[in-house]
C-alpha atoms as a PDB file:
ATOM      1  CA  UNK A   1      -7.442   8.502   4.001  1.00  0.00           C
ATOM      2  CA  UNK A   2      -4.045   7.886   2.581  1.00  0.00           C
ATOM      3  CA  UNK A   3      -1.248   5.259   3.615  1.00  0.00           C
ATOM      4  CA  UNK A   4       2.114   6.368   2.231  1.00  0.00           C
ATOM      5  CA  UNK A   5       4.747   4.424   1.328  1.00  0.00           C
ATOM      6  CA  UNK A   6       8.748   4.767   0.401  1.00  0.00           C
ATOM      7  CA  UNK A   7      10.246   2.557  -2.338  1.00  0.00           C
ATOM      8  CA  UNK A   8      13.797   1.916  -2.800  1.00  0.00           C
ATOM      9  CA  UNK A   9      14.677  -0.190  -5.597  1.00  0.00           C
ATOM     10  CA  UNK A  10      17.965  -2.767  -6.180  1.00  0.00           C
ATOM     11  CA  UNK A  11      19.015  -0.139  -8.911  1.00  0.00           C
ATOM     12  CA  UNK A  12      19.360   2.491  -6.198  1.00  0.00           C
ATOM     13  CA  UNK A  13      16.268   4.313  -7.776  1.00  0.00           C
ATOM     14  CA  UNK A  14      13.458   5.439  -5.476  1.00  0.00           C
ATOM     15  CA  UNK A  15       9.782   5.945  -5.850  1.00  0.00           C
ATOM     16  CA  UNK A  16       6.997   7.547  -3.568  1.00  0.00           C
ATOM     17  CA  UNK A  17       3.321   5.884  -3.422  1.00  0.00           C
ATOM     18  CA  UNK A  18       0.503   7.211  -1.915  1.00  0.00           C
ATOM     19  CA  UNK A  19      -2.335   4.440  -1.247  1.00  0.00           C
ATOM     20  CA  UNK A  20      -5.629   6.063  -1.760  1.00  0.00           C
ATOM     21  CA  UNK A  21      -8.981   5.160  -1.043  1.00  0.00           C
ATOM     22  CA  UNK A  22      -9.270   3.469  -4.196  1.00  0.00           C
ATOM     23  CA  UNK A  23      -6.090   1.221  -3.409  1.00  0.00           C
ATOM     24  CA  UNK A  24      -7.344  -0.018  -0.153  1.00  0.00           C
ATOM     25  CA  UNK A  25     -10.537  -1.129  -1.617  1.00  0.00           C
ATOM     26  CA  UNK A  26      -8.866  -3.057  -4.380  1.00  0.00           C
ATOM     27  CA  UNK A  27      -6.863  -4.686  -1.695  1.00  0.00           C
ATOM     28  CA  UNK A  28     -10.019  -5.642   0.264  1.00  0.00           C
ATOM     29  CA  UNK A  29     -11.170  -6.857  -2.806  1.00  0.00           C
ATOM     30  CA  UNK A  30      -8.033  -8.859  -4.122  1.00  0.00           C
ATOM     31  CA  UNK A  31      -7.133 -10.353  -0.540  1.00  0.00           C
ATOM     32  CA  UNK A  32     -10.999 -10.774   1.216  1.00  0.00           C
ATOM     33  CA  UNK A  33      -9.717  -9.265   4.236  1.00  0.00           C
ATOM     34  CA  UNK A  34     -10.393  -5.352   6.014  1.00  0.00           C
ATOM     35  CA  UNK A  35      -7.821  -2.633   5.210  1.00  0.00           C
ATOM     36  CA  UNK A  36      -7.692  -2.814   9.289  1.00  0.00           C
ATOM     37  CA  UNK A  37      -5.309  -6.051   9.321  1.00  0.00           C
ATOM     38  CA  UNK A  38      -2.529  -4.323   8.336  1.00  0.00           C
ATOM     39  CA  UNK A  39      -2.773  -2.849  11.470  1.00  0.00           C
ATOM     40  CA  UNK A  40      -3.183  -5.573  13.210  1.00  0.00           C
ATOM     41  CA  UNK A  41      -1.732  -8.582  11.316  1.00  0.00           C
ATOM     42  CA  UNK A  42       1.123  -6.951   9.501  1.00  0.00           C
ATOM     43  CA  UNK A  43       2.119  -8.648   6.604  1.00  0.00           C
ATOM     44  CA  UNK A  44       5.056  -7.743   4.381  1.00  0.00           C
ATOM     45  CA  UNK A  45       3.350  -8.694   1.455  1.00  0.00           C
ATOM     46  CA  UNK A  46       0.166  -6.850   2.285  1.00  0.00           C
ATOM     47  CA  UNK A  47       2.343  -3.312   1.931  1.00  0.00           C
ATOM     48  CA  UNK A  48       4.497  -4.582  -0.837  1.00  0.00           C
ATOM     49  CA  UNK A  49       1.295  -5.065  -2.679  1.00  0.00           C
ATOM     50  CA  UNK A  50      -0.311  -1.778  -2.072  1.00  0.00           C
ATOM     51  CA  UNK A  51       2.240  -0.237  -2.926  1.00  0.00           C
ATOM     52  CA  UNK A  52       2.824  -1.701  -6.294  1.00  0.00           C
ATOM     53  CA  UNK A  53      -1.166  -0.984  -6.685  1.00  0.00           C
ATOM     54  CA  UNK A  54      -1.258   2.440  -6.395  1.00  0.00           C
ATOM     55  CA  UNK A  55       2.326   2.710  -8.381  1.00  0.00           C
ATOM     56  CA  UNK A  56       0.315   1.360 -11.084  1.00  0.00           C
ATOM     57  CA  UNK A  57      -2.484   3.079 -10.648  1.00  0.00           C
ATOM     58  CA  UNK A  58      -0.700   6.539 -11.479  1.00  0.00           C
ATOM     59  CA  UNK A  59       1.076   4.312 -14.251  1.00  0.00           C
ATOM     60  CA  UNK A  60       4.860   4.536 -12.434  1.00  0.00           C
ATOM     61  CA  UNK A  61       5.207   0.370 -12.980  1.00  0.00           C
ATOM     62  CA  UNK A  62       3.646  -1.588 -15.423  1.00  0.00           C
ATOM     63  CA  UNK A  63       5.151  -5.406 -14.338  1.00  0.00           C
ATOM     64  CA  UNK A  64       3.430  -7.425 -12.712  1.00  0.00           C
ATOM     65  CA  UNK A  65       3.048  -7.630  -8.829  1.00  0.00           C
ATOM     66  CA  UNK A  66       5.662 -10.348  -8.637  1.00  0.00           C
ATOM     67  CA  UNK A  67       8.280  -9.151 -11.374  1.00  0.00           C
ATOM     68  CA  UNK A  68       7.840  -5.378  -9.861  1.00  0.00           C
ATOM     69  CA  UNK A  69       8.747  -7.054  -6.509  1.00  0.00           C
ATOM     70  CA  UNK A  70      12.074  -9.052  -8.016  1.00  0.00           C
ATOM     71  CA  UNK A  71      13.386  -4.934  -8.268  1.00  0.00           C
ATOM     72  CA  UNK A  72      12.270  -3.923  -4.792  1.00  0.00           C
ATOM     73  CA  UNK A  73      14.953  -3.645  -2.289  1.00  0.00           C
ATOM     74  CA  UNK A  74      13.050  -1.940   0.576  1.00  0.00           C
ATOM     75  CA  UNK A  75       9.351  -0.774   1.100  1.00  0.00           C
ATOM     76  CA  UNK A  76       9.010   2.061   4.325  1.00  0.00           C
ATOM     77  CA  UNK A  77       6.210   3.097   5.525  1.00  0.00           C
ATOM     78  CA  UNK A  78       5.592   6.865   5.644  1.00  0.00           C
ATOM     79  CA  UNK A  79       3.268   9.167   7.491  1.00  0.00           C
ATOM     80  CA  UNK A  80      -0.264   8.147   7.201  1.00  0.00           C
ATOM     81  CA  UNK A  81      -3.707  10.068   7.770  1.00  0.00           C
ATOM     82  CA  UNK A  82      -5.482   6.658   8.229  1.00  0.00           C
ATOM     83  CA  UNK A  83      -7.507   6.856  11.568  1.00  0.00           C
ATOM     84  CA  UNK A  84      -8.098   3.391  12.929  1.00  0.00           C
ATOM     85  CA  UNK A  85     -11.991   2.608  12.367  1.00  0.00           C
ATOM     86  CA  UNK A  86     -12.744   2.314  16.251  1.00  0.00           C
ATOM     87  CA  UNK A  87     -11.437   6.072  16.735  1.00  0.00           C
ATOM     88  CA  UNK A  88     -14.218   7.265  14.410  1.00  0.00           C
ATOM     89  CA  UNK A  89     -17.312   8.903  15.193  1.00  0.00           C
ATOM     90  CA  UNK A  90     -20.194   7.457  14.503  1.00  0.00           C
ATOM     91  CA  UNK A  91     -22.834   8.839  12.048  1.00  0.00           C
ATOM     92  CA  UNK A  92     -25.898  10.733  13.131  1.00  0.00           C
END
Protein backbone atom coordinates (compact mmCIF):
# COMPACT_ATOMS: atom_id res chain seq x y z
CA UNK A 1 0.00 0.00 0.00
CA UNK A 2 1.15 3.41 -0.97
CA UNK A 3 -0.14 7.00 0.16
CA UNK A 4 1.02 9.62 -2.34
CA UNK A 5 1.69 12.90 -1.78
CA UNK A 6 2.32 16.39 -3.87
CA UNK A 7 4.90 18.91 -2.59
CA UNK A 8 5.09 22.40 -3.60
CA UNK A 9 7.77 24.33 -2.14
CA UNK A 10 8.06 28.45 -1.29
CA UNK A 11 10.76 28.43 -4.15
CA UNK A 12 8.08 27.37 -6.63
CA UNK A 13 9.92 23.92 -6.91
CA UNK A 14 7.85 20.74 -6.64
CA UNK A 15 8.51 17.26 -5.47
CA UNK A 16 6.47 13.89 -5.65
CA UNK A 17 6.56 11.33 -2.52
CA UNK A 18 5.29 8.11 -2.45
CA UNK A 19 4.77 6.75 1.31
CA UNK A 20 5.56 3.13 1.30
CA UNK A 21 5.07 0.48 3.61
CA UNK A 22 8.20 1.21 5.21
CA UNK A 23 7.14 4.99 5.82
CA UNK A 24 3.96 4.17 7.54
CA UNK A 25 5.63 1.92 9.93
CA UNK A 26 8.22 4.47 10.87
CA UNK A 27 5.37 6.78 11.49
CA UNK A 28 3.62 4.24 13.77
CA UNK A 29 6.74 3.98 15.32
CA UNK A 30 7.79 7.77 15.71
CA UNK A 31 4.12 8.96 16.70
CA UNK A 32 2.64 5.56 18.82
CA UNK A 33 -0.43 5.81 16.94
CA UNK A 34 -2.08 3.35 13.75
CA UNK A 35 -1.41 4.50 10.17
CA UNK A 36 -5.49 4.39 10.33
CA UNK A 37 -5.76 7.95 12.18
CA UNK A 38 -4.95 9.74 9.38
CA UNK A 39 -8.02 8.64 8.21
CA UNK A 40 -9.79 9.35 10.86
CA UNK A 41 -8.06 12.12 12.89
CA UNK A 42 -6.43 14.08 10.14
CA UNK A 43 -3.65 15.94 11.18
CA UNK A 44 -1.63 18.33 9.03
CA UNK A 45 1.39 17.45 10.60
CA UNK A 46 0.84 13.72 10.37
CA UNK A 47 1.10 14.13 6.23
CA UNK A 48 3.68 16.82 6.37
CA UNK A 49 5.74 14.31 8.20
CA UNK A 50 5.32 11.38 5.97
CA UNK A 51 6.02 13.04 3.45
CA UNK A 52 9.30 14.46 4.46
CA UNK A 53 10.00 10.61 5.57
CA UNK A 54 9.79 8.99 2.55
CA UNK A 55 11.51 12.22 0.69
CA UNK A 56 14.33 11.22 2.76
CA UNK A 57 14.13 7.93 2.46
CA UNK A 58 14.90 8.05 -1.44
CA UNK A 59 17.49 10.83 -0.27
CA UNK A 60 15.40 13.98 -2.12
CA UNK A 61 15.84 16.17 1.45
CA UNK A 62 18.35 15.83 3.86
CA UNK A 63 17.08 18.78 6.63
CA UNK A 64 15.54 18.02 9.23
CA UNK A 65 11.69 17.48 9.64
CA UNK A 66 11.25 21.00 10.92
CA UNK A 67 13.81 23.01 8.65
CA UNK A 68 12.41 20.84 5.48
CA UNK A 69 8.97 22.14 6.63
CA UNK A 70 10.19 26.11 6.92
CA UNK A 71 10.43 25.48 2.65
CA UNK A 72 7.07 23.77 2.28
CA UNK A 73 4.38 25.86 0.88
CA UNK A 74 1.70 23.19 0.24
CA UNK A 75 1.47 19.33 0.84
CA UNK A 76 -1.66 17.53 -1.51
CA UNK A 77 -2.63 14.48 -1.18
CA UNK A 78 -2.63 12.25 -4.28
CA UNK A 79 -4.25 9.02 -5.29
CA UNK A 80 -3.72 6.33 -2.82
CA UNK A 81 -4.00 2.36 -3.00
CA UNK A 82 -4.40 2.25 0.84
CA UNK A 83 -7.57 0.10 1.61
CA UNK A 84 -8.96 1.01 5.00
CA UNK A 85 -8.13 -2.08 7.42
CA UNK A 86 -11.95 -2.92 8.07
CA UNK A 87 -12.45 -3.45 4.13
CA UNK A 88 -9.91 -6.29 4.26
CA UNK A 89 -10.43 -9.83 4.17
CA UNK A 90 -9.56 -11.72 6.73
CA UNK A 91 -6.89 -14.50 6.63
CA UNK A 92 -7.70 -18.16 6.30
Amino acid sequence: MHINFNVKYVDGSAAEAVASVADQVAFEREHDKSIATISTDFRLSDICWLAWHALKRRGATGDPFDTWLERVDEVEIGQSDMVPLETVAPIG
